[in-house]
N, C-alpha and C. Protein backbone atom coordinates (compact mmCIF):
# COMPACT_ATOMS: atom_id res chain seq x y z
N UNK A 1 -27.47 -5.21 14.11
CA UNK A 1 -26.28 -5.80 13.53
C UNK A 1 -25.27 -5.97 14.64
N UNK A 2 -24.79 -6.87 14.44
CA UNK A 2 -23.56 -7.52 15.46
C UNK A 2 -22.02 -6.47 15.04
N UNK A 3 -21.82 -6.10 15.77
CA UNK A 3 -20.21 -5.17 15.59
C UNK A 3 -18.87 -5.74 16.53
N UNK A 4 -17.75 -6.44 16.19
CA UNK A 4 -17.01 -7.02 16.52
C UNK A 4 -16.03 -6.19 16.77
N UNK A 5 -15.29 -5.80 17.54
CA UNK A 5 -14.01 -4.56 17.41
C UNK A 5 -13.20 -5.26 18.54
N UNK A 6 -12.12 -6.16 17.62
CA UNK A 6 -10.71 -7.06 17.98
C UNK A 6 -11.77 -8.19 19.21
N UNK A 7 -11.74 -8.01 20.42
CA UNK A 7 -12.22 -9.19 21.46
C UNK A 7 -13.93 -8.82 21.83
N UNK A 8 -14.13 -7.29 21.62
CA UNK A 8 -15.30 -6.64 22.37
C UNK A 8 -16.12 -6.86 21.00
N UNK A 9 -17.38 -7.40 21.65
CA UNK A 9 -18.92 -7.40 20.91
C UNK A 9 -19.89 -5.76 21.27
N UNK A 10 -20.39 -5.42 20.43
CA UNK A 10 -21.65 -4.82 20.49
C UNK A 10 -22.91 -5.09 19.44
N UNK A 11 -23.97 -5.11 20.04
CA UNK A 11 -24.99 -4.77 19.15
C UNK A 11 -25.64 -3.73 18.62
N UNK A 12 -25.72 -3.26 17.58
CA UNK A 12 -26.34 -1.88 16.93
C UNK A 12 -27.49 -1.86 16.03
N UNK A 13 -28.23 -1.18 16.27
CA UNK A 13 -29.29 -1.31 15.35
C UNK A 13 -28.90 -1.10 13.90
N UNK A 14 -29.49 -1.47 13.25
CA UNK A 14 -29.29 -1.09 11.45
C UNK A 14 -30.05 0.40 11.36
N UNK A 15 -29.71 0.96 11.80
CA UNK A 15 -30.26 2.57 11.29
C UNK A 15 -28.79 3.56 11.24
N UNK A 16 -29.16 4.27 10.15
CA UNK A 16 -28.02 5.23 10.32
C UNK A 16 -27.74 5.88 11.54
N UNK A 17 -28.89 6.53 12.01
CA UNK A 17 -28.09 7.66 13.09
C UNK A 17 -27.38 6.57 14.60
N UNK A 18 -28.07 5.32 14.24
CA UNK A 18 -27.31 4.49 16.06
C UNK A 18 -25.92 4.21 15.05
N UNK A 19 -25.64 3.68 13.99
CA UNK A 19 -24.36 3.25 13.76
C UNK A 19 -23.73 4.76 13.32
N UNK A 20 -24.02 5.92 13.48
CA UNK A 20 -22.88 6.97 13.33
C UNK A 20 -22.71 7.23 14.99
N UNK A 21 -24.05 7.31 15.31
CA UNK A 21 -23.47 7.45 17.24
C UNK A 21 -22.05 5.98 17.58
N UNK A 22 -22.19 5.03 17.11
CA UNK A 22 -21.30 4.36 17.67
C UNK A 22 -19.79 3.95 16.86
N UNK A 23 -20.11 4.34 15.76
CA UNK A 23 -18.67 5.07 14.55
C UNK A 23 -17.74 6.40 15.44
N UNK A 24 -18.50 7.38 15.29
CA UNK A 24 -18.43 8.19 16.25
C UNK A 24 -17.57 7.84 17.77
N UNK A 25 -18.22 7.70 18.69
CA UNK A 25 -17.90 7.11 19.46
C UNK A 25 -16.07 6.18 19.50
N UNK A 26 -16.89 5.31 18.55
CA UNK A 26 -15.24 4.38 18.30
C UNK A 26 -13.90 5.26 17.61
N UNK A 27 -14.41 5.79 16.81
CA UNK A 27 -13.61 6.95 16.04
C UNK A 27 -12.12 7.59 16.89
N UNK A 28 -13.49 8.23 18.14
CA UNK A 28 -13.09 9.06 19.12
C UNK A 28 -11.73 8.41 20.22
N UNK A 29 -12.20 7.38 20.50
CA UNK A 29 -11.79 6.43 21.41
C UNK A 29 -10.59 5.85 20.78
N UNK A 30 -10.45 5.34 19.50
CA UNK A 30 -9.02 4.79 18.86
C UNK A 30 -8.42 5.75 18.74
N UNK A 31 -8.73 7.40 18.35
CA UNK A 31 -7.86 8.06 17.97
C UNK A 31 -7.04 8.61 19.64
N UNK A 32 -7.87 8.94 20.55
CA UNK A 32 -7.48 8.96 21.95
C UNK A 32 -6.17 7.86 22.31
N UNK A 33 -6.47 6.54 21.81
CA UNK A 33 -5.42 5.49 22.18
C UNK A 33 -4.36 5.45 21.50
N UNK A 34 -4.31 6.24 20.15
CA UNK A 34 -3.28 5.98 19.10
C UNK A 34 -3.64 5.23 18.50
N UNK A 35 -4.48 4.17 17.87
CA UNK A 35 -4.49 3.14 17.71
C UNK A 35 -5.33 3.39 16.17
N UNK A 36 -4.94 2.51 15.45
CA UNK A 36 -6.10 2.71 14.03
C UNK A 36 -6.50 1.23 13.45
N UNK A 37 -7.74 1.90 12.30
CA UNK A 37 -8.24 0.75 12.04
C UNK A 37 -7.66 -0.54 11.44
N UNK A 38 -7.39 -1.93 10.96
CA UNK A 38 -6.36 -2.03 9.77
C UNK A 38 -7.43 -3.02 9.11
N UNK A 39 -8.64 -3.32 9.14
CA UNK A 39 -9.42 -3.61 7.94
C UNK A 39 -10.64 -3.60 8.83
N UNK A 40 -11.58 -4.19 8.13
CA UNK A 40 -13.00 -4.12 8.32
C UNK A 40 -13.82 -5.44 7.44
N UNK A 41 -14.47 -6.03 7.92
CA UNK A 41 -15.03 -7.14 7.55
C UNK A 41 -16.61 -7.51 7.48
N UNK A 42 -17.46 -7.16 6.81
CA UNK A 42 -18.85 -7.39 7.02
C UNK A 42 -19.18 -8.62 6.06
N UNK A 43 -19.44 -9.46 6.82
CA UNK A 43 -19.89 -11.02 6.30
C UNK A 43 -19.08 -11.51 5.37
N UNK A 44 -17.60 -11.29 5.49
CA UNK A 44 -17.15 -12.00 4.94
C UNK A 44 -16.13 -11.55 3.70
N UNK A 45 -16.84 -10.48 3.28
CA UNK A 45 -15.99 -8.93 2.62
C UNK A 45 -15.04 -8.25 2.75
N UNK A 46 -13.38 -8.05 3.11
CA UNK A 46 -12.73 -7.19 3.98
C UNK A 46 -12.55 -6.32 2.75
N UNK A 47 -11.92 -4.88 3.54
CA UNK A 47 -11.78 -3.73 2.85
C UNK A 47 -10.76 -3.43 4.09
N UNK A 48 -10.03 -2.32 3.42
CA UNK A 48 -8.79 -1.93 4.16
C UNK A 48 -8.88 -0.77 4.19
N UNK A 49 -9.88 0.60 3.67
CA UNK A 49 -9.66 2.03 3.28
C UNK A 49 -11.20 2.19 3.58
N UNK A 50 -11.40 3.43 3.25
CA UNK A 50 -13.14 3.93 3.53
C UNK A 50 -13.83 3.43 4.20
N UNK A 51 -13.96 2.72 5.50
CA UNK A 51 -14.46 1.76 6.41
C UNK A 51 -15.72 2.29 6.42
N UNK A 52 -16.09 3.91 6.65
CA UNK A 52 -16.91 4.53 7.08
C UNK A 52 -18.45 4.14 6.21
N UNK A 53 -17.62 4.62 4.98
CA UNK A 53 -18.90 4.29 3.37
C UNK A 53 -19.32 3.12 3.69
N UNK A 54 -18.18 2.38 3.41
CA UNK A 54 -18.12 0.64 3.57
C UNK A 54 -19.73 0.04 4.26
N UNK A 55 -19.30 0.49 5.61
CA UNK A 55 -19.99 0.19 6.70
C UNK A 55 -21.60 0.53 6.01
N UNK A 56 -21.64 1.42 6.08
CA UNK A 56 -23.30 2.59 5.72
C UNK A 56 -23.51 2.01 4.62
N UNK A 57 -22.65 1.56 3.15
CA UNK A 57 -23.73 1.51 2.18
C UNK A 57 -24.05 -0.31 2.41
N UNK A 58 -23.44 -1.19 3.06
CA UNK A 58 -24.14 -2.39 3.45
C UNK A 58 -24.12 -2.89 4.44
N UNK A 59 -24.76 -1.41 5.03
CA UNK A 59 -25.54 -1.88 7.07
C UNK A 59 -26.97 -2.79 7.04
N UNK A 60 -27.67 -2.32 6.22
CA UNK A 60 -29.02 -2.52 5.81
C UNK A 60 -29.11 -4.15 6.01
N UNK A 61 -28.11 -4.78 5.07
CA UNK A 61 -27.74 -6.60 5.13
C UNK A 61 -27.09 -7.06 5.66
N UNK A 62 -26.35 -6.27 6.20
CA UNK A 62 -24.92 -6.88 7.01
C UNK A 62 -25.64 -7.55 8.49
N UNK A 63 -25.48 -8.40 8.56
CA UNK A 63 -25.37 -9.19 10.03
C UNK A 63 -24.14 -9.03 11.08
N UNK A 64 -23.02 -9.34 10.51
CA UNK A 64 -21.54 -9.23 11.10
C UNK A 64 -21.17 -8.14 10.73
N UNK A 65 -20.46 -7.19 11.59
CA UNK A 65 -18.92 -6.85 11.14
C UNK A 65 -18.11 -6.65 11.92
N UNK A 66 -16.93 -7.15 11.73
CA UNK A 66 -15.57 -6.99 12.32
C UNK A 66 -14.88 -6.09 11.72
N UNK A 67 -13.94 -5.46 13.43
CA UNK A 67 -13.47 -4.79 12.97
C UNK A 67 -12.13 -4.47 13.41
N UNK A 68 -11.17 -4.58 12.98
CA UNK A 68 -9.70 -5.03 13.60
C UNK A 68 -8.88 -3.85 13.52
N UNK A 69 -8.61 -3.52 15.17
CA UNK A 69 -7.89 -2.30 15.53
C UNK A 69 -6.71 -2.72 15.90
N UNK A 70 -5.38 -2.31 15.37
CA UNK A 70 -4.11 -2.58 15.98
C UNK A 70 -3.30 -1.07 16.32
N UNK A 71 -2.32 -0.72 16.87
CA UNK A 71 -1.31 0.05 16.92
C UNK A 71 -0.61 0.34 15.98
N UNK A 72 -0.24 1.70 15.93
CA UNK A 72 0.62 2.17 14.75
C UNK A 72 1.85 1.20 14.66
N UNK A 73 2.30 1.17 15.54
CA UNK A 73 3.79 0.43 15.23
C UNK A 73 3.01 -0.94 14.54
N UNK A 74 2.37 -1.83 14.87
CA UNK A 74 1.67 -2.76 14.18
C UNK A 74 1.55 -2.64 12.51
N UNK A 75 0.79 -1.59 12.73
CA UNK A 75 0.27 -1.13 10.99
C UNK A 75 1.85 -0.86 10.16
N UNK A 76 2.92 -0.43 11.02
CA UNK A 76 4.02 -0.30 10.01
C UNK A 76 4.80 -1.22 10.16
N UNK A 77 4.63 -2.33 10.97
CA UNK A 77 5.49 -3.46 10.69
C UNK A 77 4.56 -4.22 9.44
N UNK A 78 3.46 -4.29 9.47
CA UNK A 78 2.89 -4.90 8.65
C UNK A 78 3.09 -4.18 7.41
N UNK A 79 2.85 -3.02 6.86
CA UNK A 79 2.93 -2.30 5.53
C UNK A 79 4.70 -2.42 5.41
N UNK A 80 5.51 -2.42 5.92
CA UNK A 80 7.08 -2.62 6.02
C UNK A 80 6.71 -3.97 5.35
N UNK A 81 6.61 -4.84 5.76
CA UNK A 81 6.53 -6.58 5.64
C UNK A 81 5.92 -6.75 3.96
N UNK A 82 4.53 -6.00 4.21
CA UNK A 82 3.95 -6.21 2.80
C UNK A 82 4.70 -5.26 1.65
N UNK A 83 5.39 -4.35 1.59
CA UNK A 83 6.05 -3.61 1.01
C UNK A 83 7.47 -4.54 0.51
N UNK A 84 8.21 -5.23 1.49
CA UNK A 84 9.18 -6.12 1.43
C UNK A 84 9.11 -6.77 0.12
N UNK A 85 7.84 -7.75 0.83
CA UNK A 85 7.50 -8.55 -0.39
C UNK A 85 7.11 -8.65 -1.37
N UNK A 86 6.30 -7.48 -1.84
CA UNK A 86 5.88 -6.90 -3.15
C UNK A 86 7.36 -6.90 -3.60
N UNK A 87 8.18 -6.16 -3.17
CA UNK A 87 9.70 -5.68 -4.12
C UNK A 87 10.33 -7.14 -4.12
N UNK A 88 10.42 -7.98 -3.59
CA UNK A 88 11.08 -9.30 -4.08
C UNK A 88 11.02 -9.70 -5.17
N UNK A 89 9.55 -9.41 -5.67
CA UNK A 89 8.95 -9.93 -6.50
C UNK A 89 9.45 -8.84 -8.46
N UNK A 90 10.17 -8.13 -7.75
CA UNK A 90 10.21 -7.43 -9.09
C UNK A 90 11.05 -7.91 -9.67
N UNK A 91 12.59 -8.29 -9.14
CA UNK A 91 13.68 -8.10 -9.97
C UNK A 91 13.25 -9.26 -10.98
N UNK A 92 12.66 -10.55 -10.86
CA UNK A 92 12.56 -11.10 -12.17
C UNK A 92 11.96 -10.99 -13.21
N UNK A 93 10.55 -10.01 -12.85
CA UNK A 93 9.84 -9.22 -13.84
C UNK A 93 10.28 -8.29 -14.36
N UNK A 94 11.23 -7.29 -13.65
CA UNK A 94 12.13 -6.16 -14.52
C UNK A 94 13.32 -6.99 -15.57
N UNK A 95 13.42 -7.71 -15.08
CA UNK A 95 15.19 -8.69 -16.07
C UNK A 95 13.96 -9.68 -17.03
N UNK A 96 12.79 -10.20 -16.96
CA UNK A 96 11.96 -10.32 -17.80
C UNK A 96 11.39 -9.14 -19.14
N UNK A 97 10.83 -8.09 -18.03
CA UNK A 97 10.75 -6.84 -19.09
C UNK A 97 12.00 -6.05 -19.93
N UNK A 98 13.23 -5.95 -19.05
CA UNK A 98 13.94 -5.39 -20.16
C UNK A 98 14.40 -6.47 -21.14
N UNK A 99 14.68 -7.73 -20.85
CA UNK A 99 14.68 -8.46 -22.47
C UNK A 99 13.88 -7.85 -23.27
N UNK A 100 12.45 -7.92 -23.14
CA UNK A 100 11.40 -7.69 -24.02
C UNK A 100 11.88 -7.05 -24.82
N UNK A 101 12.49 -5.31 -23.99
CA UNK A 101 12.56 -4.40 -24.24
C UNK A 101 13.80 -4.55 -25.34
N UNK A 102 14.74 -5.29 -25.23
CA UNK A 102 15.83 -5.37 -25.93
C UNK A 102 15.17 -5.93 -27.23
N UNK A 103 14.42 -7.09 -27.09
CA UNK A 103 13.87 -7.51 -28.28
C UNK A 103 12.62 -7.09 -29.13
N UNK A 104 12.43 -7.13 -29.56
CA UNK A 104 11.20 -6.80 -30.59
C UNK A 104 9.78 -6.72 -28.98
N UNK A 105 9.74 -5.36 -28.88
CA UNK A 105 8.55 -5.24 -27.51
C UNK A 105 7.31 -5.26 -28.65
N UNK A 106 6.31 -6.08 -27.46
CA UNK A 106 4.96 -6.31 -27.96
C UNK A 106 3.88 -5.88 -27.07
N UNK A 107 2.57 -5.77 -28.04
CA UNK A 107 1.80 -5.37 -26.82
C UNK A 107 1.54 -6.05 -25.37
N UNK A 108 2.11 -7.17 -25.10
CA UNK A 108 2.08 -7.79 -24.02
C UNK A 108 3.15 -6.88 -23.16
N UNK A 109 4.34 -6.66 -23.90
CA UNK A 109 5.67 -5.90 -23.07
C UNK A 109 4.78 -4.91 -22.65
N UNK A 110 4.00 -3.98 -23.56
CA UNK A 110 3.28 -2.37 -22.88
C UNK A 110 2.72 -2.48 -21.92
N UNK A 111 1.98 -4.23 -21.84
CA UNK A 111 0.88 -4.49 -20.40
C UNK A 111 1.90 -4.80 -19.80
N UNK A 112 2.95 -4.79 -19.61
CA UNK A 112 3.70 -5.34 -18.34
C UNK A 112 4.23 -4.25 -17.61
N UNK A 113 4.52 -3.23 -18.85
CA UNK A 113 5.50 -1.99 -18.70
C UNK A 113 4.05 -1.13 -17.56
N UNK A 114 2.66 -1.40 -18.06
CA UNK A 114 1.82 -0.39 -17.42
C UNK A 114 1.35 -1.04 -15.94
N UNK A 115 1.93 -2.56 -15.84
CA UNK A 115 1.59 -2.96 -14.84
C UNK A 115 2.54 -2.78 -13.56
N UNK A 116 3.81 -2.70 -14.23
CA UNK A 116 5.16 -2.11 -13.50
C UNK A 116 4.63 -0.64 -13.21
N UNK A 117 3.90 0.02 -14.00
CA UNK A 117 3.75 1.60 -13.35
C UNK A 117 3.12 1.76 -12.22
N UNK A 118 1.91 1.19 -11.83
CA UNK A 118 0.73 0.67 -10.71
C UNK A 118 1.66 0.52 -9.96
N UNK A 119 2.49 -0.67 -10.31
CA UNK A 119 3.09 -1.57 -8.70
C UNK A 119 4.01 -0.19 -8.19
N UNK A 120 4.62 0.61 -8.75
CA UNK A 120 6.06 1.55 -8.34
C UNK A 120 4.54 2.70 -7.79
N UNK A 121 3.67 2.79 -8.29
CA UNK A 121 2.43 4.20 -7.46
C UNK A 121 2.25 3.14 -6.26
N UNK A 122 1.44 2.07 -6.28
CA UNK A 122 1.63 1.45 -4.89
C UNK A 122 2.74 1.56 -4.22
N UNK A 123 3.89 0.80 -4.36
CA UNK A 123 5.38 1.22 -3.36
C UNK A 123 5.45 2.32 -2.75
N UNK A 124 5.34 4.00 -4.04
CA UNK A 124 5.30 5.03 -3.57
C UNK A 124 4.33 5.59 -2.47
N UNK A 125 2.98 5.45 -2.95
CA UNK A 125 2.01 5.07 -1.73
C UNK A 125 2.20 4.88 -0.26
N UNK A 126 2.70 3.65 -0.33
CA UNK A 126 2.73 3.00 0.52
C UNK A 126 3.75 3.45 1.69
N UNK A 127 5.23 3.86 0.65
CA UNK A 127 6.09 4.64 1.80
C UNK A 127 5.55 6.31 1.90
N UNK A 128 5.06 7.03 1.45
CA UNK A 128 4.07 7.98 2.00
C UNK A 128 3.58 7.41 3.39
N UNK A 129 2.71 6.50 2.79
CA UNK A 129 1.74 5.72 4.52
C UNK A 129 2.77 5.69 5.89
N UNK A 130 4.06 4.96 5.64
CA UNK A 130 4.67 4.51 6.04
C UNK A 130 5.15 5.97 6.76
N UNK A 131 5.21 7.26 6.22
CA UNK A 131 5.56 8.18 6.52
C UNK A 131 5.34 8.61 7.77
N UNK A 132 3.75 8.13 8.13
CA UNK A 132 3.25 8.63 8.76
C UNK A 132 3.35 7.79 10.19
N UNK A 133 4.25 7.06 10.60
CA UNK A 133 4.54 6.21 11.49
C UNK A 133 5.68 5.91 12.22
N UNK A 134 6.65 6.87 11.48
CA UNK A 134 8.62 7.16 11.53
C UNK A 134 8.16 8.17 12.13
N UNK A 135 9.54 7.77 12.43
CA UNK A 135 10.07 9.05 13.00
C UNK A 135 10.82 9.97 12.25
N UNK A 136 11.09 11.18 12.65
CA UNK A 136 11.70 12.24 11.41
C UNK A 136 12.95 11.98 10.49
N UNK A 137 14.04 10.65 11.48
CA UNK A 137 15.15 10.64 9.78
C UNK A 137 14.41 9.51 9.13
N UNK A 138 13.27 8.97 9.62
CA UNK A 138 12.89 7.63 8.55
C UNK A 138 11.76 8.41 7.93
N UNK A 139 11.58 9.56 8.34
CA UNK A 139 10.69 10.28 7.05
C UNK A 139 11.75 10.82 6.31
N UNK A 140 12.39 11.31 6.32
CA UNK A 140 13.41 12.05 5.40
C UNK A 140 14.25 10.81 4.36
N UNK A 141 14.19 9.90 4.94
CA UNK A 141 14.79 8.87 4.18
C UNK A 141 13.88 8.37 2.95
N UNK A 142 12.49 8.34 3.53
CA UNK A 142 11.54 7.80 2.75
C UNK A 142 11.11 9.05 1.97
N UNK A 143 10.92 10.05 2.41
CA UNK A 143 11.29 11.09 1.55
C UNK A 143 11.88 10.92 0.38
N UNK A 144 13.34 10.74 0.46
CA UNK A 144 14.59 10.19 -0.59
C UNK A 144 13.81 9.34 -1.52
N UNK A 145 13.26 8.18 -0.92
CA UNK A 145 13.22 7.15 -1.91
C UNK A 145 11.93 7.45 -2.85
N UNK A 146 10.84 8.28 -2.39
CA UNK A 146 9.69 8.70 -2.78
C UNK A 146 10.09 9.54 -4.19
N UNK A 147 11.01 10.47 -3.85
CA UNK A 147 11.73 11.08 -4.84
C UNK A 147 12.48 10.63 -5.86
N UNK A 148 13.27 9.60 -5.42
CA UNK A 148 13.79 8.73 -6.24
C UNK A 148 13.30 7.68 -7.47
N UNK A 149 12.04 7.34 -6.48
CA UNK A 149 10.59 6.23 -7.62
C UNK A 149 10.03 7.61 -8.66
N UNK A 150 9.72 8.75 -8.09
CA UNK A 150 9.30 9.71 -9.10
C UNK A 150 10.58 9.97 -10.11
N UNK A 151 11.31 10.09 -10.09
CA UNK A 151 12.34 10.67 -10.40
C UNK A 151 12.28 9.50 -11.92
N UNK A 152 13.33 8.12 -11.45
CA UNK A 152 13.02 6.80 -11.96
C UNK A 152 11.86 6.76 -12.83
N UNK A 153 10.71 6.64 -12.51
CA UNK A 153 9.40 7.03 -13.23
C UNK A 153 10.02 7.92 -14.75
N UNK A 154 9.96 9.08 -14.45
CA UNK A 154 10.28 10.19 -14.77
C UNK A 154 11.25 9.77 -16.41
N UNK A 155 12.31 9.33 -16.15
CA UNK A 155 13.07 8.98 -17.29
C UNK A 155 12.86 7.74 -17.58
N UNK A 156 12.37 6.93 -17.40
CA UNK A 156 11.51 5.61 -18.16
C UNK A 156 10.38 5.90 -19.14
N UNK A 157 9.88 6.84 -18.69
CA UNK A 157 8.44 7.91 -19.32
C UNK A 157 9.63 8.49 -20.58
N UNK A 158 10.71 9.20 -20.12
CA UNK A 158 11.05 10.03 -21.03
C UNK A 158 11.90 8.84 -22.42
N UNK A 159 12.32 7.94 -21.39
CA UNK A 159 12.98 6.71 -22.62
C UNK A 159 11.58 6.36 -23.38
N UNK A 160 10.63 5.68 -22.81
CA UNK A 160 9.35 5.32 -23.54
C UNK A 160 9.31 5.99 -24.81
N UNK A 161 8.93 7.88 -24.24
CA UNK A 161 8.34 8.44 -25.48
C UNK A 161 9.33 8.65 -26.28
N UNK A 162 10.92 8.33 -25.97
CA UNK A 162 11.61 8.60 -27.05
C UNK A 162 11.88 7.38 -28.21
N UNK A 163 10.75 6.60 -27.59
CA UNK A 163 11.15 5.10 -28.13
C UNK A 163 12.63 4.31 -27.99
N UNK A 164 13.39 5.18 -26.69
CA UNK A 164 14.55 4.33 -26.77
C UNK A 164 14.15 3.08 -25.83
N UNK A 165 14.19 2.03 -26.11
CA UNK A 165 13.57 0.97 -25.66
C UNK A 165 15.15 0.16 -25.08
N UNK A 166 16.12 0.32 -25.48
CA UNK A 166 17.61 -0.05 -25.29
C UNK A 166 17.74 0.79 -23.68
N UNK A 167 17.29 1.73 -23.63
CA UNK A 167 17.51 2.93 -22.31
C UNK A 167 16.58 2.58 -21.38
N UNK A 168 15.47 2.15 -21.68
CA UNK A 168 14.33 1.75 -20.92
C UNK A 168 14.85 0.52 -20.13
N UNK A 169 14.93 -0.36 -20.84
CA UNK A 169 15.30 -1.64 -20.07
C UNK A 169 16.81 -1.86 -19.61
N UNK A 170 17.40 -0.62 -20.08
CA UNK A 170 18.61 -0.33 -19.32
C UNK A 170 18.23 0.25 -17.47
N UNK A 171 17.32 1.35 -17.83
CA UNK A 171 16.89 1.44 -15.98
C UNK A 171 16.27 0.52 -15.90
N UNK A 172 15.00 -0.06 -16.17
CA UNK A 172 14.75 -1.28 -15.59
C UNK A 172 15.99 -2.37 -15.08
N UNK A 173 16.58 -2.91 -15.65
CA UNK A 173 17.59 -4.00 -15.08
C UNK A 173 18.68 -3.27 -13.84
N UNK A 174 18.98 -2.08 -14.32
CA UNK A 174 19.79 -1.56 -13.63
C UNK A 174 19.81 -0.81 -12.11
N UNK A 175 19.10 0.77 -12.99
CA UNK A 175 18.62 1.54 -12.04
C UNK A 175 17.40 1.57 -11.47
N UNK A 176 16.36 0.38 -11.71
CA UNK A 176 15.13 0.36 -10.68
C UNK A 176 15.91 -1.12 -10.01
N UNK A 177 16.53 -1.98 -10.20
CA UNK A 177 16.75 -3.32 -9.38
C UNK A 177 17.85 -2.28 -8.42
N UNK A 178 18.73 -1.35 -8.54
CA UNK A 178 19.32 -0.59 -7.29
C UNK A 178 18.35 0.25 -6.33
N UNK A 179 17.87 0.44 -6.89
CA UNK A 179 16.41 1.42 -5.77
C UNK A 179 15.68 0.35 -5.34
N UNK A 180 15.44 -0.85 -5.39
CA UNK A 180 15.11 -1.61 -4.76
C UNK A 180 15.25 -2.03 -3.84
N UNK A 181 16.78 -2.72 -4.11
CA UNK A 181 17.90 -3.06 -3.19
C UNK A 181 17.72 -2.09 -1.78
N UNK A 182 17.97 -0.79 -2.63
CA UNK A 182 18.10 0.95 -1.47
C UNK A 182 17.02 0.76 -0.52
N UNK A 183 15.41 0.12 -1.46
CA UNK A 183 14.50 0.47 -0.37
C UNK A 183 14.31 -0.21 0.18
N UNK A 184 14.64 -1.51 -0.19
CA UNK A 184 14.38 -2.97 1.07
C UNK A 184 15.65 -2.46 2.69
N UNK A 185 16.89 -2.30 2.33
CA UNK A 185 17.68 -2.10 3.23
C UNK A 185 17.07 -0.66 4.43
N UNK A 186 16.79 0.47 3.39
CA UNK A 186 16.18 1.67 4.70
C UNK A 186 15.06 1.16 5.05
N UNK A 187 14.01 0.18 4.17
CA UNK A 187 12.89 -0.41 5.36
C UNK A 187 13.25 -1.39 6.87
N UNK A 188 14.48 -2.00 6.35
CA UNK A 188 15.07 -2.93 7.05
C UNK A 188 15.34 -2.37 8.26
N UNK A 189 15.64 -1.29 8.57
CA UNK A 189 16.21 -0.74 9.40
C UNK A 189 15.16 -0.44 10.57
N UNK A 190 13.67 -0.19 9.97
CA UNK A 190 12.77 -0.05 10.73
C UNK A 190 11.80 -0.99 10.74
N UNK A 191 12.29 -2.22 10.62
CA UNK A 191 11.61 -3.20 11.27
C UNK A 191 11.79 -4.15 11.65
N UNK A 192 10.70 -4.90 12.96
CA UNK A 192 11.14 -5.56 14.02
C UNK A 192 10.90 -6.95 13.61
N UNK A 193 11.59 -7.89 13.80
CA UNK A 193 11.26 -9.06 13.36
C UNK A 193 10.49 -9.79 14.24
């Protein structure tokens, strides 16, 4: 199998133990440079997480794979960037959902309300990740805001089960479009245009 890593070619046999000798190997060598993976590509497939599995459970067919190593500062301008733009995208879906919420909510409002939960575990996620690439007041900051999405979470859950649906889409419009605002500006700060 052909192995692509950013400009450099190698060839590897399709057997497990030559592609863990050269996993291995590469492993060793990015972590030496600082440098990490930020996806993985076999014929055409990308994946962004578990490269390792990835790789092993379709070495057997795989002809290609690429494999694209950048720098930390890289990986957090990019998760900064993609983080950005995910949150742009809320305030008209939250001022969408709390109408709902004001009006007669339907089961479409609950799929929106559970799809808003995903996107705020991604965000949170994501500034975790992000954690790991600051420096100590932009962890402590992100800290803040990590706490803040749980927190937020937290009494939307508690409006839900109280069925106050008036309170719900009161933080939605309100107090999640201000934590937004909060987290676009402290990402802002750490990144380079």
């Amino acid at each position: 199998m052909k192995i692509n890593v950013n400009d450099r070619s190698y060839s590897v046999e399709n057997r497990f133990d030559k592609f863990d000798e050269f996993w291995n190997q590469l492993v060793q060598e990015i972590a030496q440079k600082e440098l990490i993976i930020a996806e993985v590509n076999i014929d055409g497939t990308v994946v962004y997480d578990n490269f390792y599995n990835f790789i092993k459970e379709n070495m057997q067919s795989a002809t290609t794979v690429s494999i694209q190593i950048i720098t930390r500062s890289e990986a957090c301008q990019q998760l900064i960037k993609s983080v950005n733009i995910y949150l742009d995208n809320f305030p008209p879906y939250l001022e969408d959902l709390a109408n709902d919420l004001y009006g007669n909510p339907t089961t479409a409002t609950w799929n929106k309300f559970n799809q808003l939960l995903d996107g705020i575990e991604w965000v949170v996620n994501a500034l975790n990740s992000l954690s790991k690439y600051l420096d100590n007041a932009a962890i402590y900051s992100l800290t803040d805001l990590r706490k803040g999405y749980v927190n937020l979470t937290a009494s939307m859950l508690d409006a839900f089960n109280n069925k106050d649906y008036f309170q719900l889409g009161d933080l939605l419009q309100y107090d999640f479009i201000d934590k937004i605002e909060i987290t676009q500006e402290t990402l802002n700060k750490y990144y380079k245009m």
